[in-house]
Protein backbone atom coordinates (compact mmCIF):
# COMPACT_ATOMS: atom_id res chain seq x y z
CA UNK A 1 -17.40 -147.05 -34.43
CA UNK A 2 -14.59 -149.06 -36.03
CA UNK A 3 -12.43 -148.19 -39.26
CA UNK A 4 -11.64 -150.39 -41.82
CA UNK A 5 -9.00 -150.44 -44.53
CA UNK A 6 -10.40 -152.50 -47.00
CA UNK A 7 -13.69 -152.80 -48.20
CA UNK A 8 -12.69 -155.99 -49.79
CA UNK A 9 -12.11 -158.09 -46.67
CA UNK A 10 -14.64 -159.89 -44.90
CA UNK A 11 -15.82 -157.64 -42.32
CA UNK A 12 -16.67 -159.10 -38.75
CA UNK A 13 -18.85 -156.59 -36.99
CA UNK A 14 -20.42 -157.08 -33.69
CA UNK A 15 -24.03 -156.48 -33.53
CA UNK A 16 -23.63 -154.82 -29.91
CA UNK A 17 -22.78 -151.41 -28.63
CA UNK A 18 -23.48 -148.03 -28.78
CA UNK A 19 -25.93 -146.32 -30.87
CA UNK A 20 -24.42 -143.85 -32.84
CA UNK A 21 -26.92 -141.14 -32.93
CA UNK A 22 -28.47 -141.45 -29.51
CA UNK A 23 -25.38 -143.08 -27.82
CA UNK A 24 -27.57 -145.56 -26.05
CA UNK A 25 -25.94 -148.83 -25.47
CA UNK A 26 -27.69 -151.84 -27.65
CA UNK A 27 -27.48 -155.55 -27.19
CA UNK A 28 -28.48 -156.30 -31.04
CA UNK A 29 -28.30 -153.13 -33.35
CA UNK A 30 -31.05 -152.74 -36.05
CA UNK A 31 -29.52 -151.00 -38.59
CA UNK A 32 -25.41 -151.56 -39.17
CA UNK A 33 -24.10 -148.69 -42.41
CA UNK A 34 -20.43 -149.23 -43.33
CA UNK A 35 -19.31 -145.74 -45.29
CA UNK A 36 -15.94 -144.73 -45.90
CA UNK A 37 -14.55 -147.39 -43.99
CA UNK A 38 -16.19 -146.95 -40.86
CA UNK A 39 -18.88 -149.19 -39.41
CA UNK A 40 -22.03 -147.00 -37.88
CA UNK A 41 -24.30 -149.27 -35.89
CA UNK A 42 -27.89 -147.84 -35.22
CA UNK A 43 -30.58 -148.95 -31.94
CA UNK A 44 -33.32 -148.56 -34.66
CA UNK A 45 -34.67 -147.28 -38.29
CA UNK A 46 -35.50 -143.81 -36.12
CA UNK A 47 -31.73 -143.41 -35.13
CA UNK A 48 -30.50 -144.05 -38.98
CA UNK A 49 -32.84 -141.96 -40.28
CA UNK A 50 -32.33 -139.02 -38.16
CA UNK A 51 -28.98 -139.46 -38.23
CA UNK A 52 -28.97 -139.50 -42.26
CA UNK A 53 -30.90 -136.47 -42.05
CA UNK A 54 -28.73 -134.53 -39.98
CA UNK A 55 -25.27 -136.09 -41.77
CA UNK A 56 -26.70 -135.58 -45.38
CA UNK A 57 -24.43 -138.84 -45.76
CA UNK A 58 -25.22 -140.04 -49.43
CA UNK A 59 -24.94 -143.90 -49.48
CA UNK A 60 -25.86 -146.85 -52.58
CA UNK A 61 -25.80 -146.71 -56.02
């Protein structure tokens, strides 16, 4: 996970790492959510979702 202080920069995230619901480590993430300056990166629409659900993180318009 990576914090950011900016949201107006051009953000460079890399599309590898660790999941951040299941923890398992991904070569190309499926799903990457920047909120409140912090960059979540997901191994797939499963992860995000459950990890939405369990967060209650509110994000868009």
């Amino acid at each position: 996970m990576a914090e950011f202080r900016s949201i107006r920069q051009i953000l460079s995230i890399p599309n590898f790492g660790v999941c951040s619901q299941c923890g398992k480590e991904v070569d190309y993430a499926e799903f990457i959510l920047v909120h409140k300056n912090r960059a979540y990166l997901f191994c797939s629409k499963a992860c995000f979702r459950k990890w939405l659900r369990e967060t209650r993180v509110h994000y868009g318009d």
